[in-house]
Protein backbone atom coordinates (compact mmCIF):
# COMPACT_ATOMS: atom_id res chain seq x y z
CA UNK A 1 42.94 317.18 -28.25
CA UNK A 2 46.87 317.35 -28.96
CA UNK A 3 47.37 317.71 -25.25
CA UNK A 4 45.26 313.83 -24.91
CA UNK A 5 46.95 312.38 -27.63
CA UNK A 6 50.09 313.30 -26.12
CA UNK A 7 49.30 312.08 -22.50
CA UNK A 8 47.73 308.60 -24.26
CA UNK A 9 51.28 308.84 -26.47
CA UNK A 10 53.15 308.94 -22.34
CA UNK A 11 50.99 306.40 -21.24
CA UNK A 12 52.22 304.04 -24.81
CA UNK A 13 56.03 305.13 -24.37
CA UNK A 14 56.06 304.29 -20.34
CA UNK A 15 54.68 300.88 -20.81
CA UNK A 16 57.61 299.34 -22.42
CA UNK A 17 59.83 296.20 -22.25
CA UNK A 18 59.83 293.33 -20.07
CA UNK A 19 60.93 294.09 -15.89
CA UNK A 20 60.65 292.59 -12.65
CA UNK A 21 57.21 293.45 -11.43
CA UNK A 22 56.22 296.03 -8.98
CA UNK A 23 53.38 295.53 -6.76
CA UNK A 24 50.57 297.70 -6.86
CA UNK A 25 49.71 299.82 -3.68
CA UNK A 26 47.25 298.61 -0.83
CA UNK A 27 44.19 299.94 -1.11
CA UNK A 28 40.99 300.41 1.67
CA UNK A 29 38.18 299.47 -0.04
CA UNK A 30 37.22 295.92 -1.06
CA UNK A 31 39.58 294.63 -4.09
CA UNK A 32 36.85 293.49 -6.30
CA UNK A 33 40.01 292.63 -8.96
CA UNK A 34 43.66 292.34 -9.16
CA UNK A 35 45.53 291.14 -12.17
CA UNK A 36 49.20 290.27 -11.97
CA UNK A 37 52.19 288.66 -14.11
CA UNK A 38 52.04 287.76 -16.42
CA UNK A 39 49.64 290.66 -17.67
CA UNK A 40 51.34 292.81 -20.25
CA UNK A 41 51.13 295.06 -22.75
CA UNK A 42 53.02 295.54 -26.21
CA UNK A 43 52.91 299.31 -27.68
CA UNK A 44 54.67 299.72 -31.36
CA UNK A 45 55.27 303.20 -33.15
CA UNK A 46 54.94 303.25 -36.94
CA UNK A 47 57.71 305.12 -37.78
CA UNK A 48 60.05 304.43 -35.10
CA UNK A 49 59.75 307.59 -32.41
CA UNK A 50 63.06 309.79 -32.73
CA UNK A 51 63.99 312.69 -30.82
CA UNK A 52 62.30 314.63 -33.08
CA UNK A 53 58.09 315.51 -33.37
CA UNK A 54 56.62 313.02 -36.54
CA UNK A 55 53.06 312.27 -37.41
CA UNK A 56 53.57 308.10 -35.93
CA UNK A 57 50.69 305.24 -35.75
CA UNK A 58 50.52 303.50 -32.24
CA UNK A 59 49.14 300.31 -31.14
CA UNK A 60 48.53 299.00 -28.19
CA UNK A 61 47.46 295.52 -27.05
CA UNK A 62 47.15 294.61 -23.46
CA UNK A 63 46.66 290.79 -22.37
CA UNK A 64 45.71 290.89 -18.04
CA UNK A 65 45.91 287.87 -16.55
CA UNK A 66 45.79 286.04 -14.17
CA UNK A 67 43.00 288.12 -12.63
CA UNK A 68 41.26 287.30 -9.41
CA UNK A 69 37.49 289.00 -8.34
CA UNK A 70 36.06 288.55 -5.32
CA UNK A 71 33.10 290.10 -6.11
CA UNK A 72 33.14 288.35 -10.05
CA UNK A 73 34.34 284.75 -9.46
CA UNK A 74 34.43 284.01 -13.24
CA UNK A 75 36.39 287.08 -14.38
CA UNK A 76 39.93 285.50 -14.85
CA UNK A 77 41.35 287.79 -17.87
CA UNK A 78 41.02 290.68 -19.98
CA UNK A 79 42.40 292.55 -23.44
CA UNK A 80 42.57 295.91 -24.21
CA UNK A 81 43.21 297.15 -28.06
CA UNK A 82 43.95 300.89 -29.28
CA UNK A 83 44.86 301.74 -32.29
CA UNK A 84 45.37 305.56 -33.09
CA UNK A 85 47.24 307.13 -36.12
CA UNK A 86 48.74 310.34 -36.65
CA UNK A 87 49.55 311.11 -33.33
CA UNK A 88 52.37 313.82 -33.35
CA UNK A 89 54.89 312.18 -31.24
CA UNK A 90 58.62 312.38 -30.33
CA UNK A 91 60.78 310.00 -27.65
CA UNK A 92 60.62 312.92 -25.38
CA UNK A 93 57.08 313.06 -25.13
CA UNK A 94 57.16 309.75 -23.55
CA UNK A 95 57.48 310.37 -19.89
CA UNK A 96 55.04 313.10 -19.97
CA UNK A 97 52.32 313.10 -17.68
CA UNK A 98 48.53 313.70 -18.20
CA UNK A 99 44.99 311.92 -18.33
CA UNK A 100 44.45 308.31 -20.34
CA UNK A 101 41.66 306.42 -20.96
CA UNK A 102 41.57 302.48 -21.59
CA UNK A 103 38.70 300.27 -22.54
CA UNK A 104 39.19 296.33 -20.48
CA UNK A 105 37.14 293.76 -22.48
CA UNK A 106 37.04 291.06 -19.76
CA UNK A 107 36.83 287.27 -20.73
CA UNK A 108 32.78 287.64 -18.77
CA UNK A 109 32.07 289.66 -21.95
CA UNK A 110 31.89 292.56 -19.50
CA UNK A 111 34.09 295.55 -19.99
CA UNK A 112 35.53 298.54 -17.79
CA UNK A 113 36.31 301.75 -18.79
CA UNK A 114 39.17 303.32 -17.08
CA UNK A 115 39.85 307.05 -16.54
CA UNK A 116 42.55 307.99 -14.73
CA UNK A 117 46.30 310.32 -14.44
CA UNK A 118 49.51 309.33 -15.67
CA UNK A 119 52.79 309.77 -14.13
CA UNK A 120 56.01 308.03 -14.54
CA UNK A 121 59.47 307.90 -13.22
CA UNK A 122 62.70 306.63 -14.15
CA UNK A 123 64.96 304.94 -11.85
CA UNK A 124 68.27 302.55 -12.37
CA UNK A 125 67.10 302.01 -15.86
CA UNK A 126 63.67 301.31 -15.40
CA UNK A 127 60.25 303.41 -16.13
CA UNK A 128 57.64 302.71 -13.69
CA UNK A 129 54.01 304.19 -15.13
CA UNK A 130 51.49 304.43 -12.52
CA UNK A 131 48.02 305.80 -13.34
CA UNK A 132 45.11 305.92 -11.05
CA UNK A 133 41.91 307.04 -11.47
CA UNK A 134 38.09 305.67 -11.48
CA UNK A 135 36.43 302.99 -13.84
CA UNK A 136 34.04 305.35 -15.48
CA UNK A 137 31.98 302.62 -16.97
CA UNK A 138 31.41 299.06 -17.00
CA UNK A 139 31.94 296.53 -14.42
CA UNK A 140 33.01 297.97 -11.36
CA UNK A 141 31.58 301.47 -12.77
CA UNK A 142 32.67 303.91 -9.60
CA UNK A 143 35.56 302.21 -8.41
CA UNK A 144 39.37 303.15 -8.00
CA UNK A 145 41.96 301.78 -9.81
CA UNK A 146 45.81 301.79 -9.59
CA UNK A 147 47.76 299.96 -13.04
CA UNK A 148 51.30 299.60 -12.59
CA UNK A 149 53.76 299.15 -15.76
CA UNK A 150 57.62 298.57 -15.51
CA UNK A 151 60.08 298.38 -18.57
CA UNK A 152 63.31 298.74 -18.97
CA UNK A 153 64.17 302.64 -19.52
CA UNK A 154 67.24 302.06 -21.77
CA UNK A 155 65.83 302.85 -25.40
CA UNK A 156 63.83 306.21 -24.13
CA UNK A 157 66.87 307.17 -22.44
CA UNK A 158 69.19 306.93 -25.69
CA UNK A 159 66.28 308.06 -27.92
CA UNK A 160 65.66 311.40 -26.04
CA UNK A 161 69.41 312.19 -26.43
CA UNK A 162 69.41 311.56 -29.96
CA UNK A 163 71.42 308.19 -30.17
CA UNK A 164 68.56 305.65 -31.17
CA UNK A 165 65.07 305.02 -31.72
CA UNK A 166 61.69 303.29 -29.43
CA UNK A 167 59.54 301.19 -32.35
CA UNK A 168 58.34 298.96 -29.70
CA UNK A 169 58.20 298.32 -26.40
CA UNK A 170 56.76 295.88 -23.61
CA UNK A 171 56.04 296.11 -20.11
CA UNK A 172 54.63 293.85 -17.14
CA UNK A 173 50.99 295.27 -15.66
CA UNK A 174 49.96 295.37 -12.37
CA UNK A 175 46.04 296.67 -12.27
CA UNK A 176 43.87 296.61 -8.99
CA UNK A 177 40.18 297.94 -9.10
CA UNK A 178 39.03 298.53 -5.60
CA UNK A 179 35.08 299.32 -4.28
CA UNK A 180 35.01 303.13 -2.00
C-alpha cells in the first residue's frame, strides 16, 4: 500500500500551479468526453512537503469544465474530492511514477472511475503529468482515458534540493475519455 500512496502522493505533487495548457493526444476511438480550461485541480500538503519523508495530509479537489459528450449531451462538468492523511511523503517523491485512481462525480449525477499510470516530466520549468488508463467504472465504464496536468515546476525543483517547501499547488487539466 506505501508503494499506492506514494504514486497517488506523484500524481498530487505533479498537478500543481497554474500553466499554459497542453492539449491532450488524439485518440481513435469515438471521444465520448473532453474537458478543457478552465478544469483544474488544487492539491495542499498539511505540513508543507520538505525534502525530507513526514507523515503529511493531502487534499485534492478537481473542478472539469467545460466538458463536451457526444455520446452524453447533458454532461457539461465534473468534481473530484480525495482526502487522505498520513501519507509518508517528501518533495522528491513527487515526480515519481506509478498507478492512481480518481473518482469523477459528473454534474448528470453519474460518476467515472478512473484507473490508470502516472508519469511526469519536467521541462523549462514546467511539470507536465500525463496518466492514461481505462474508466473502470461508471459512465463510460471500458473506455480510455488520457488527463493532462501542467504547473509550473519551480517550488518542486527548489524543494527537492532543500531550499523551500510545496504546501500547495494548482494545475490546468486536460481529460479525454474515448470509446475502443
Amino acid at each position: 500500500m506505501p508503494r499506492r500512496l506514494r504514486s497517488l502522493a506523484a500524481l498530487l505533487g505533479a498537478l500543481l500551479a497554474a500553466v499554459p495548457l497542453v492539449t491532450a493526444p488524439a485518440s481513435a476511438g469515438v471521444l465520448d468526453v473532453t474537458c478543457t480550461a478552465p478544469s483544474s485541480e488544487a492539491i495542499s500538503y498539511q505540513p508543507a512537503l520538505t525534502s525530507t519523508t513526514q507523515p503529511v495530509t493531502v487534499t485534492i479537489s478537481s473542478q472539469y469544465g467545460v466538458c463536451v459528450s457526444a455520446t452524453v449531451p447533458s454532461l457539461t462538468s465534473g468534481t473530484a474530492y480525495l482526502q487522505a492523511p498520513g501519507i509518508p511523503l517528501s518533495c522528491q517523491d513527487l515526480l515519481l511514477a506509478g498507478p492512481v485512481y480518481r473518482t469523477i462525480t459528473w454534474n448528470t449525477g453519474q460518476s467515472s472511475t478512473l484507473s490508470g499510470n502516472l508519469t511526469s516530466t519536467i521541462t523549462g520549468g514546467v511539470v507536465v503529468a500525463t496518466i492514461t488508463g481505462t474508466v473502470t467504472a461508471g459512465l463510460f465504464q471500458g473506455d480510455t482515458f488520457v488527463y493532462l496536468v501542467t504547473a509550473p515546476a519551480t517550488s518542486i525543483l527548489l524543494c527537492t534540493i532543500g531550499l523551500g517547501t510545496v504546501s500547495s499547488v494548482y494545475g490546468l487539466v486536460t481529460l479525454e475519455i474515448t470509446s475502443l
